[in-house]
C-alpha atoms as a PDB file:
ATOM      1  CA  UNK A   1     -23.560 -18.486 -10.659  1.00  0.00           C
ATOM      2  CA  UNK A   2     -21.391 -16.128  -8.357  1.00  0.00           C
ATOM      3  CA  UNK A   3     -17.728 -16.089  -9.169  1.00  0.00           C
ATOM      4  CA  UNK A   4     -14.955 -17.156  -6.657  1.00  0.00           C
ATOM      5  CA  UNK A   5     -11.652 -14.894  -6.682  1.00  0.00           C
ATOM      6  CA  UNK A   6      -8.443 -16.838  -6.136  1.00  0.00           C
ATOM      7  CA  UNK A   7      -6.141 -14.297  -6.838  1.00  0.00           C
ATOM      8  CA  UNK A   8      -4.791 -12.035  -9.479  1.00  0.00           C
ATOM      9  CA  UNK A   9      -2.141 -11.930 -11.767  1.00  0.00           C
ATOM     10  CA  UNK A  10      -0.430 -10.235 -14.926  1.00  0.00           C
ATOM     11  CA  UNK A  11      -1.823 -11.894 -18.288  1.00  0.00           C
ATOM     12  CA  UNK A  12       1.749 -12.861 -19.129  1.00  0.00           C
ATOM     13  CA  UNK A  13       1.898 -15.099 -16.224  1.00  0.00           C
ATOM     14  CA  UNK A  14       2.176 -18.500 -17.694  1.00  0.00           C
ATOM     15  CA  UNK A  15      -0.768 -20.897 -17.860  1.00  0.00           C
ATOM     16  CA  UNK A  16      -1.820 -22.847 -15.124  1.00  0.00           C
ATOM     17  CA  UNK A  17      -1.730 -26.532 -14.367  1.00  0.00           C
ATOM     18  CA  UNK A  18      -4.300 -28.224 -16.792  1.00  0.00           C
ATOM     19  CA  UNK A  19      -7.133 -29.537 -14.843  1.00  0.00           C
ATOM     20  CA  UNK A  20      -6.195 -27.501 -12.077  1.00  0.00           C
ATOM     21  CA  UNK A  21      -9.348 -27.455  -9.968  1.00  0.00           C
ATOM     22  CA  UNK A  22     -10.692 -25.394  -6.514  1.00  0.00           C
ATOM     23  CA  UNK A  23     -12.568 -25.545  -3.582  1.00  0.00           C
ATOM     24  CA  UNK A  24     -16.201 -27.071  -3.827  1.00  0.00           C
ATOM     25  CA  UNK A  25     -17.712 -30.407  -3.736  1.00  0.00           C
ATOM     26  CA  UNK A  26     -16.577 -31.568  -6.248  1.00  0.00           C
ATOM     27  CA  UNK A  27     -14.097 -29.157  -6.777  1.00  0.00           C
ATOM     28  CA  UNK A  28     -14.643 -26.339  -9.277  1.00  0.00           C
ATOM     29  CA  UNK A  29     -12.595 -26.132 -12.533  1.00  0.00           C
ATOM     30  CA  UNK A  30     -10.133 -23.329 -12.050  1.00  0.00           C
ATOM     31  CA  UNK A  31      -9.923 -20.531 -14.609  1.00  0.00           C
ATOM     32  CA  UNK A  32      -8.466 -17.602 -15.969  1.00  0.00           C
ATOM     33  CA  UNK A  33     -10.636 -13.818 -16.321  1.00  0.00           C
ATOM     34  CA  UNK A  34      -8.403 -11.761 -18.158  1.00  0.00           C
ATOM     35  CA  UNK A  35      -8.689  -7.870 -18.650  1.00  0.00           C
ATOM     36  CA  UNK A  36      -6.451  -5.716 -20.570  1.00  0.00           C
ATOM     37  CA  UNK A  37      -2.876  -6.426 -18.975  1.00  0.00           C
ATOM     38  CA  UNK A  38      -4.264  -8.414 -15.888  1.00  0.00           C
ATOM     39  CA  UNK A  39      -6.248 -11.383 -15.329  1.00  0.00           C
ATOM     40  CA  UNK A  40      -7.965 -12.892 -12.708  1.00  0.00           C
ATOM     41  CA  UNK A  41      -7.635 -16.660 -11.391  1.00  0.00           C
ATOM     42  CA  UNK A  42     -11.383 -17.790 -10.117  1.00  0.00           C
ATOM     43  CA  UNK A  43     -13.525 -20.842 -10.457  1.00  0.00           C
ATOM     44  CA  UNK A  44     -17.600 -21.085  -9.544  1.00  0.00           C
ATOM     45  CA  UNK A  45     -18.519 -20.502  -6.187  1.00  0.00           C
ATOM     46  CA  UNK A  46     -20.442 -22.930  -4.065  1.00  0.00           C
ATOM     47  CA  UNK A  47     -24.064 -21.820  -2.693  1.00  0.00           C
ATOM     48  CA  UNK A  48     -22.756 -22.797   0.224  1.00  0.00           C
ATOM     49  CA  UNK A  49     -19.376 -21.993   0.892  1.00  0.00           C
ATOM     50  CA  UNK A  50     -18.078 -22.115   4.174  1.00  0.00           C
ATOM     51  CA  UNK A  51     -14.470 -22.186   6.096  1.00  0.00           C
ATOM     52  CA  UNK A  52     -14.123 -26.148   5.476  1.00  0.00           C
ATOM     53  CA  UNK A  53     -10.435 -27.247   5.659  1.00  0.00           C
ATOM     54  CA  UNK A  54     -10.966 -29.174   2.452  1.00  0.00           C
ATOM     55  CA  UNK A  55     -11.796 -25.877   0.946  1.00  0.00           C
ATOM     56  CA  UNK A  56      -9.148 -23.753   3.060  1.00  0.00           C
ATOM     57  CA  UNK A  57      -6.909 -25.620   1.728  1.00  0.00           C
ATOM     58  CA  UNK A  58      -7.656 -25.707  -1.737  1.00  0.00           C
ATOM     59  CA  UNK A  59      -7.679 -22.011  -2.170  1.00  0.00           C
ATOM     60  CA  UNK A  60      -4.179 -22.529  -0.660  1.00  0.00           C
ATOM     61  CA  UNK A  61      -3.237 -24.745  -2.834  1.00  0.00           C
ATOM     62  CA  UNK A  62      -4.359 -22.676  -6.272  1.00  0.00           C
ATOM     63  CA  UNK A  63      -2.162 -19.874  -4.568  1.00  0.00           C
ATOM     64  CA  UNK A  64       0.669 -22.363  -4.912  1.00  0.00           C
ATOM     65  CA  UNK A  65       0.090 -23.402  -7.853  1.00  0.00           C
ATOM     66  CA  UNK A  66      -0.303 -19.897  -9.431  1.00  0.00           C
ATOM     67  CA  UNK A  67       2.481 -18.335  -7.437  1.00  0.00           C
ATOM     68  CA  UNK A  68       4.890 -21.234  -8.304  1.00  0.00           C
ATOM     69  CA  UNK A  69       5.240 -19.341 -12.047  1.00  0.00           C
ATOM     70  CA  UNK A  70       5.313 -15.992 -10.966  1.00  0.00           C
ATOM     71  CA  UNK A  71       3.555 -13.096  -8.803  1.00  0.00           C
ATOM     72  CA  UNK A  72       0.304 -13.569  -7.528  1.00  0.00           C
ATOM     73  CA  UNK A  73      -1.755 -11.327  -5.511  1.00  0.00           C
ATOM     74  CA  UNK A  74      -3.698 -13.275  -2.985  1.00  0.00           C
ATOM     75  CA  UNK A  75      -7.388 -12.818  -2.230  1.00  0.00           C
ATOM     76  CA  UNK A  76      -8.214 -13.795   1.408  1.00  0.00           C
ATOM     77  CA  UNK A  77     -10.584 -16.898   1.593  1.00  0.00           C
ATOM     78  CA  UNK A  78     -14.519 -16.004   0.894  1.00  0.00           C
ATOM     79  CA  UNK A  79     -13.777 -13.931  -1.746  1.00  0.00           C
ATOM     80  CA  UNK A  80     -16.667 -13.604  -4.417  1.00  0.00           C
ATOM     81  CA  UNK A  81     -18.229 -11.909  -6.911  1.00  0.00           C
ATOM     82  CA  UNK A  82     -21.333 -12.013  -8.558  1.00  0.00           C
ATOM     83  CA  UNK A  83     -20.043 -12.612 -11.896  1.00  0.00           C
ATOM     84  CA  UNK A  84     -17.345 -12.784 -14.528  1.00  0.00           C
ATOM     85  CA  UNK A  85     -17.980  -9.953 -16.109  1.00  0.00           C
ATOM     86  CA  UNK A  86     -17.950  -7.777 -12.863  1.00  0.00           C
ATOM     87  CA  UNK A  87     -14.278  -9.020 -12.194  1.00  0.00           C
ATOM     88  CA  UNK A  88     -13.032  -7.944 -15.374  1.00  0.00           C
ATOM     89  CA  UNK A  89     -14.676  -4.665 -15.124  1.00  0.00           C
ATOM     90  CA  UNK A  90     -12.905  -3.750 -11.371  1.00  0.00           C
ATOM     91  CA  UNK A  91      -9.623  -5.034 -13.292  1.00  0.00           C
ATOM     92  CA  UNK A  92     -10.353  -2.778 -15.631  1.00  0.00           C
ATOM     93  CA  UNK A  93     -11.171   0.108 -13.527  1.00  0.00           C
ATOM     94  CA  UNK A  94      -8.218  -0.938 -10.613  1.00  0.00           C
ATOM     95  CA  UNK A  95      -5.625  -2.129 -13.558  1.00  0.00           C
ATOM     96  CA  UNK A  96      -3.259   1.076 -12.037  1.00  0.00           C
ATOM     97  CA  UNK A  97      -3.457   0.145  -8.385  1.00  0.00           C
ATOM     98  CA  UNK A  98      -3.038  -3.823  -8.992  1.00  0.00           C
ATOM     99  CA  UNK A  99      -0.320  -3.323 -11.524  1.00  0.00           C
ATOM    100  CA  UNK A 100       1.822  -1.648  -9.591  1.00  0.00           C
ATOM    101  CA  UNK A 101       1.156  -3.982  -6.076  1.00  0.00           C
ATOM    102  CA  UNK A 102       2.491  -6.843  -8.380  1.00  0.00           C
ATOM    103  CA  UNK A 103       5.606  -5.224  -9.273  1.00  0.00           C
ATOM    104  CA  UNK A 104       6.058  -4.407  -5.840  1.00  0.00           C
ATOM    105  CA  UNK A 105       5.638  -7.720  -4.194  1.00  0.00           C
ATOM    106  CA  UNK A 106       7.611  -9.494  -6.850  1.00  0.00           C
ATOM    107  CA  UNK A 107      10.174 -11.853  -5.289  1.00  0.00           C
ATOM    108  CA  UNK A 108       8.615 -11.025  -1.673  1.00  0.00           C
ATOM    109  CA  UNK A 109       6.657 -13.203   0.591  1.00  0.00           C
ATOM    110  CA  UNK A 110       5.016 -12.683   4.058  1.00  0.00           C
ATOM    111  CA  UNK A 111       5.626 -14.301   7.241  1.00  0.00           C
ATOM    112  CA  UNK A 112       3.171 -14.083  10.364  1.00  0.00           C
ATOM    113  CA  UNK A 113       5.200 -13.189  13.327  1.00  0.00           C
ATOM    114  CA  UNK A 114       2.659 -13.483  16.861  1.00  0.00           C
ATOM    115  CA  UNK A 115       4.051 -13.268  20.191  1.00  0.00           C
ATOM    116  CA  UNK A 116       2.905 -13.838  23.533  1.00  0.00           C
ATOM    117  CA  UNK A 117       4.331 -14.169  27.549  1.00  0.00           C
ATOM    118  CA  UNK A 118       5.768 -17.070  29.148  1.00  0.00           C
ATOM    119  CA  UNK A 119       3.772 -16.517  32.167  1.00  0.00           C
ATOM    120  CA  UNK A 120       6.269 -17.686  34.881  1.00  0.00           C
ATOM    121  CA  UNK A 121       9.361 -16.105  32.949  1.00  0.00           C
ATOM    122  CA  UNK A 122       7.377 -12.589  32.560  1.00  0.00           C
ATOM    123  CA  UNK A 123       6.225 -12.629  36.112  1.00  0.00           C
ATOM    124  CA  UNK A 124       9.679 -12.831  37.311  1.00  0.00           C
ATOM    125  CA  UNK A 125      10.970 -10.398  35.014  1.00  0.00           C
ATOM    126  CA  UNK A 126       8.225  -7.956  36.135  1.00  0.00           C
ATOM    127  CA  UNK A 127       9.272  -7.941  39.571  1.00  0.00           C
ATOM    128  CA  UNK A 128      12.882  -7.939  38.994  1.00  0.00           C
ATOM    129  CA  UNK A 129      12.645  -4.615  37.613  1.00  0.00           C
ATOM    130  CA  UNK A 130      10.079  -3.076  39.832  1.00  0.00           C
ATOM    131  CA  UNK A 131      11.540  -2.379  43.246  1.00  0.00           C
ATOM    132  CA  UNK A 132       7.817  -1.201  44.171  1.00  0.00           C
ATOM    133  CA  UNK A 133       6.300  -4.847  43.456  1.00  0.00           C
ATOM    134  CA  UNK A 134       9.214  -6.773  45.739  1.00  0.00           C
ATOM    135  CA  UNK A 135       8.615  -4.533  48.637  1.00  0.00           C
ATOM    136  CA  UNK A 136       4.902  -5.035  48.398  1.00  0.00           C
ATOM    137  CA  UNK A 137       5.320  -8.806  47.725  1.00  0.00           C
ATOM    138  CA  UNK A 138       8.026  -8.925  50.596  1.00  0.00           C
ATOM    139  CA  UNK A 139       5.856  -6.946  52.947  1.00  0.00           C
ATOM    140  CA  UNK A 140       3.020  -9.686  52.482  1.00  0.00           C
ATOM    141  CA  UNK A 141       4.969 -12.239  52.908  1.00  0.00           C
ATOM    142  CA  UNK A 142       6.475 -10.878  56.182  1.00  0.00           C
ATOM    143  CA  UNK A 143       2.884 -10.560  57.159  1.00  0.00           C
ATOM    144  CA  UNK A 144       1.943 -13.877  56.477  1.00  0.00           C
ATOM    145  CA  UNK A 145       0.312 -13.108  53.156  1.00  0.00           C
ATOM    146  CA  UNK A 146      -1.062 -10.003  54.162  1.00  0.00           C
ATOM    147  CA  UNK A 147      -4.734  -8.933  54.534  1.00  0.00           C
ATOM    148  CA  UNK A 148      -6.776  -9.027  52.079  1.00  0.00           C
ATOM    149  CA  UNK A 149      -6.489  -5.471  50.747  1.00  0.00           C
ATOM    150  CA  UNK A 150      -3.163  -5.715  50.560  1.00  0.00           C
ATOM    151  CA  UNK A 151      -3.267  -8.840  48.085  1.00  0.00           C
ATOM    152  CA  UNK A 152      -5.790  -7.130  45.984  1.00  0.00           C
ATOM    153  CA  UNK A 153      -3.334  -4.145  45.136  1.00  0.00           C
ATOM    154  CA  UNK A 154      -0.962  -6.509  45.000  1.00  0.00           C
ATOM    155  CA  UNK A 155      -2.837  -8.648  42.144  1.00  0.00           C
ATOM    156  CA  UNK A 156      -4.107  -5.280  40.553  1.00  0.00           C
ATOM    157  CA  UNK A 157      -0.199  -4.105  40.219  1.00  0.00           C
ATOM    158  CA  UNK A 158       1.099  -7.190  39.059  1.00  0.00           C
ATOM    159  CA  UNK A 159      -1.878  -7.489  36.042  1.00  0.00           C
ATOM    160  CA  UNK A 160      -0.872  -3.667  35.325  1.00  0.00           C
ATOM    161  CA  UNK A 161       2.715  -4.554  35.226  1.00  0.00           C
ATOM    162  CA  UNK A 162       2.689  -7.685  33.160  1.00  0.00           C
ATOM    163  CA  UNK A 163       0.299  -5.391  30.751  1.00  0.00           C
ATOM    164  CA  UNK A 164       2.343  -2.924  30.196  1.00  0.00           C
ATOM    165  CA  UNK A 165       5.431  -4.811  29.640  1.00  0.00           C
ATOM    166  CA  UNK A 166       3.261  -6.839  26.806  1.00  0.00           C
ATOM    167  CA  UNK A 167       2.800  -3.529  24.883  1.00  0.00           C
ATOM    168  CA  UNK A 168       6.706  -2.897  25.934  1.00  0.00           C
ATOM    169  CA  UNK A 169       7.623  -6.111  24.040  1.00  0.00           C
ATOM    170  CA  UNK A 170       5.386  -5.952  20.920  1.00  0.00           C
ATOM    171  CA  UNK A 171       6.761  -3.079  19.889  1.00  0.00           C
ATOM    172  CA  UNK A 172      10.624  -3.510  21.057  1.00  0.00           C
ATOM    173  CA  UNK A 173       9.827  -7.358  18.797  1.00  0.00           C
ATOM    174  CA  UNK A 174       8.653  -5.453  15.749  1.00  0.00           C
ATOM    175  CA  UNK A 175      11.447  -2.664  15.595  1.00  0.00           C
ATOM    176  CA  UNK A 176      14.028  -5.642  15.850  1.00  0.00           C
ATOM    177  CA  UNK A 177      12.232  -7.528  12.741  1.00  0.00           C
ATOM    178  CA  UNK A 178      11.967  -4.508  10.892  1.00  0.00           C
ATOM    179  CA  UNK A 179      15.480  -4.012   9.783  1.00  0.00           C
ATOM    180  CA  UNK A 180      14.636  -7.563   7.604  1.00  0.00           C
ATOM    181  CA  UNK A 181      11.710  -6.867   6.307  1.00  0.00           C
ATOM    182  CA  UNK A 182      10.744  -4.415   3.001  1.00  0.00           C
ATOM    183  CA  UNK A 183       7.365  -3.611   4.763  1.00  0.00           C
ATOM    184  CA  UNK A 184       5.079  -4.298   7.737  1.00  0.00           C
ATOM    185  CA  UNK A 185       1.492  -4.901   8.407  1.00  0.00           C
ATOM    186  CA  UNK A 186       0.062  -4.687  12.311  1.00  0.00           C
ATOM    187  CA  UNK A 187      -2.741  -7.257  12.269  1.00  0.00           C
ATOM    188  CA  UNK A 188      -6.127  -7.229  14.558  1.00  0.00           C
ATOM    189  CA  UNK A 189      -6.266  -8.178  17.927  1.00  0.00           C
ATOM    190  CA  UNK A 190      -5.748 -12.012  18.443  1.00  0.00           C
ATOM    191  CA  UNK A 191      -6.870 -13.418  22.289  1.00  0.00           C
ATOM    192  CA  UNK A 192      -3.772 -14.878  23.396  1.00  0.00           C
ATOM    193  CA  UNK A 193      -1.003 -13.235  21.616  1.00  0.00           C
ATOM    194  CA  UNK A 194       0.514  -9.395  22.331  1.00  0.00           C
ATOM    195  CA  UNK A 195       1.836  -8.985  19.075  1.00  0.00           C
ATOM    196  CA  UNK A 196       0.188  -9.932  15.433  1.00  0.00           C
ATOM    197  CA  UNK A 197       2.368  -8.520  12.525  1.00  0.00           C
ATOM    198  CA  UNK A 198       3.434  -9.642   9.286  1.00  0.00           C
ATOM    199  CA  UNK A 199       6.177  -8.894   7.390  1.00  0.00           C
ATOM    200  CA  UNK A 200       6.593  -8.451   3.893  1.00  0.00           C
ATOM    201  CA  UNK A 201      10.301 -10.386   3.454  1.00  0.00           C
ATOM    202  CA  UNK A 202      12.077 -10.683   0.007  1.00  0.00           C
ATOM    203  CA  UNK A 203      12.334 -14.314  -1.038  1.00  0.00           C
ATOM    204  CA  UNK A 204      16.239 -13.788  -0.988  1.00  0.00           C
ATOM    205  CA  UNK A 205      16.544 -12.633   2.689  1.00  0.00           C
ATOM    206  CA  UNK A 206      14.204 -14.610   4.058  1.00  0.00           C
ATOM    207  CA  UNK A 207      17.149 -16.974   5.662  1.00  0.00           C
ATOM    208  CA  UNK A 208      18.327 -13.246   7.488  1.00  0.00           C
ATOM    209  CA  UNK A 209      14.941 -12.513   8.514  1.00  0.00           C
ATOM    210  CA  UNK A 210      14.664 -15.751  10.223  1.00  0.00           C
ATOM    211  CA  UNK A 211      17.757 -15.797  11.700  1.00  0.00           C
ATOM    212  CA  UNK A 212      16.778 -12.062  12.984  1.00  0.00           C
ATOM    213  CA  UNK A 213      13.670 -14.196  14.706  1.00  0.00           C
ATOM    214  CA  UNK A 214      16.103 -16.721  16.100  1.00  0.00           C
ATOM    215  CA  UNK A 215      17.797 -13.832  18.335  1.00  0.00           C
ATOM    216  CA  UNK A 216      14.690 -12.271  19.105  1.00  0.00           C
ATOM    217  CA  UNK A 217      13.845 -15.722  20.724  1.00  0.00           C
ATOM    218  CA  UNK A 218      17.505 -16.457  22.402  1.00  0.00           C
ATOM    219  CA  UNK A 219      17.304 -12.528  23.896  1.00  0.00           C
ATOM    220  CA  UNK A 220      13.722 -12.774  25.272  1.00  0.00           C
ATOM    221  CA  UNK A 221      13.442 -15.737  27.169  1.00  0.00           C
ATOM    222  CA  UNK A 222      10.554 -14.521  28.316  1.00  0.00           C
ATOM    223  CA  UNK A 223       8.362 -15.006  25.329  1.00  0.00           C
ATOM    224  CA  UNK A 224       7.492 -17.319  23.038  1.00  0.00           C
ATOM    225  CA  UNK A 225       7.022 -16.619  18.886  1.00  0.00           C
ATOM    226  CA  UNK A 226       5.378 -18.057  16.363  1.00  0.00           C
ATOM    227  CA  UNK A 227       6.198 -17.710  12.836  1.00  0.00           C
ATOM    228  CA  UNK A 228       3.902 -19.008  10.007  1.00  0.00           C
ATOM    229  CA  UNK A 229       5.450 -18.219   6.267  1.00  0.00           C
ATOM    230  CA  UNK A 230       6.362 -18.159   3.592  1.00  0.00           C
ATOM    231  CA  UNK A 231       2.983 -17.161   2.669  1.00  0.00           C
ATOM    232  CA  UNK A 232       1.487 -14.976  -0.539  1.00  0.00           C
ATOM    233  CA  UNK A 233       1.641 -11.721   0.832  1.00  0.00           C
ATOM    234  CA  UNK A 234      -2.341 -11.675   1.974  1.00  0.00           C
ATOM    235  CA  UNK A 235      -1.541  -8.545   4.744  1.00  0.00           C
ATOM    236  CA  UNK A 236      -0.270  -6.482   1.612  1.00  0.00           C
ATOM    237  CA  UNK A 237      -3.042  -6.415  -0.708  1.00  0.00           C
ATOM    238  CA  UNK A 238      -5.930  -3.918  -0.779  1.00  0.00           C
ATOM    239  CA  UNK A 239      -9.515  -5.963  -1.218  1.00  0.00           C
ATOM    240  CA  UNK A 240      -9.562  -7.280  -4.643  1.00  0.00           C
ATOM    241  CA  UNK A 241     -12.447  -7.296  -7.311  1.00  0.00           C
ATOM    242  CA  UNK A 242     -14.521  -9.595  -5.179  1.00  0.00           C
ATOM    243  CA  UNK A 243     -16.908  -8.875  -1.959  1.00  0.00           C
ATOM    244  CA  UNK A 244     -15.789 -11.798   1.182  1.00  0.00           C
ATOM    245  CA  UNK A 245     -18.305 -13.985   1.700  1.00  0.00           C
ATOM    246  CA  UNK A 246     -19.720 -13.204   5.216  1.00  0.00           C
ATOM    247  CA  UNK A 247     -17.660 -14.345   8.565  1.00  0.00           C
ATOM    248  CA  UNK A 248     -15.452 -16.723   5.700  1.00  0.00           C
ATOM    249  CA  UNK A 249     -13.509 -13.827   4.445  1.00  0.00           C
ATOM    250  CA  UNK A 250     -10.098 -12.998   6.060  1.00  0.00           C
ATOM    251  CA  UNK A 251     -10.165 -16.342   7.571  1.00  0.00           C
ATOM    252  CA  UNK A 252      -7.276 -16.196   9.967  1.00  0.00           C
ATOM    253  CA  UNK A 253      -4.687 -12.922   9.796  1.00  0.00           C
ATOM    254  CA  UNK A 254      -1.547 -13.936   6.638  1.00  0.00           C
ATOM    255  CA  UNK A 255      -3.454 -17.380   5.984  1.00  0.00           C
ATOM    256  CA  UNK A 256      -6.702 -18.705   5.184  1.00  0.00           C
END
């Protein structure tokens, strides 16, 4: 039976939860793979494992559970391998690399910081500060609306407007977080949203970082944020000892 990666840990972290169990139907017994000065918290894997909530969130909840008594490096959800003994070999071979990730995200979590326009807000910013737009859009409306033609360049410059000011404000958004944050990860492409980052925020400052997001919001009316955190820092760990599963793996950017 194929082994399901949870996360991984130093083999001085202290024992987990008795009983503790995992995602599966019924859930899988959770367990400990250890390997020299690392070990490995897994359980069985279904046959069949797919992105179910029920399952999403109990490899959430292990995370918790482990991460409640000390570092834990997160695997993203769908991650497997096909045995124990494979795990403890890539700990054995990556015991370096995953060593020195958990003494570097000690103490930290991540938070998921995704941004995207206010439509009506942007669109009036974007012609406030474009004199070329107003005397288009006031030259149509003189006109009546003005032909055709002139409403399609109108359309295309607004579109090319509003897109440039989204790249504009991802990146002014991210250099203001920075300054809180120990590290930061640009995540893919989400439909919707101009900006996808996380940042990697010691548990200590994570009331400043916040309150760093709180002025972002107040000084750009214009857009609206979403923060999702504290979470196990998922954006900051290189693929653990485990191949995802298919389309389950990564399931969501920071959070399965």
């Amino acid at each position: 039976m194929s082994t399901y990666v949870y996360g991984i840990t130093a083999r001085s972290h202290p024992a987990l939860p008795e009983g503790m169990t995992g995602i599966g139907e019924p859930p899988r017994p959770v367990r400990v793979i250890s390997a020299g000065d690392l070990a490995a918290v897994v359980s069985d894997a279904p046959e069949d494992l797919r992105p179910k909530r029920r399952d999403l969130l109990a490899h959430q909840n292990v995370l918790a559970e482990t991460g409640a008594g000390g570092c834990v490096l997160p695997m993203r959800f769908g991650s497997v391998s096909p045995d124990d003994d494979t795990v403890a070999q890539v700990l054995t071979e990556r015991a370096e690399h995953y060593l020195e990730r958990l003494r570097e995200l000690d103490g930290r979590v991540e938070y998921n910081v995704k941004a995207s326009h206010v439509e009506d807000a942007v669109l009036h910013r974007v012609m406030a500060e474009n004199t070329e737009l107003r005397a288009l859009a006031e030259a149509n409306r003189k006109a009546g609306g003005g032909t055709y033609e002139d409403k399609v360049r109108l359309g295309e410059m607004v579109a090319t407007a509003v897109k440039a000011k989204e790249t504009e404000d991802a990146d002014e958004v991210q250099n203001l977080l920075e300054p809180s944050a120990a590290a930061v990860a640009v995540g893919p492409e989400s439909t919707g949203w101009l900006m996808n980052v996380s940042f990697l925020v010691p548990r200590t400052a994570a009331e400043d970082f916040l309150a760093a997001v709180e002025a972002v919001r107040k000084s750009h009316p214009h857009l609206e944020l979403r923060v999702n955190g504290p979470l196990p820092p998922y954006s900051f760990v290189e693929p653990g000892p485990a191949e995802p599963a298919g389309s389950t793996a990564g399931a969501g950017h920071g959070a399965p």
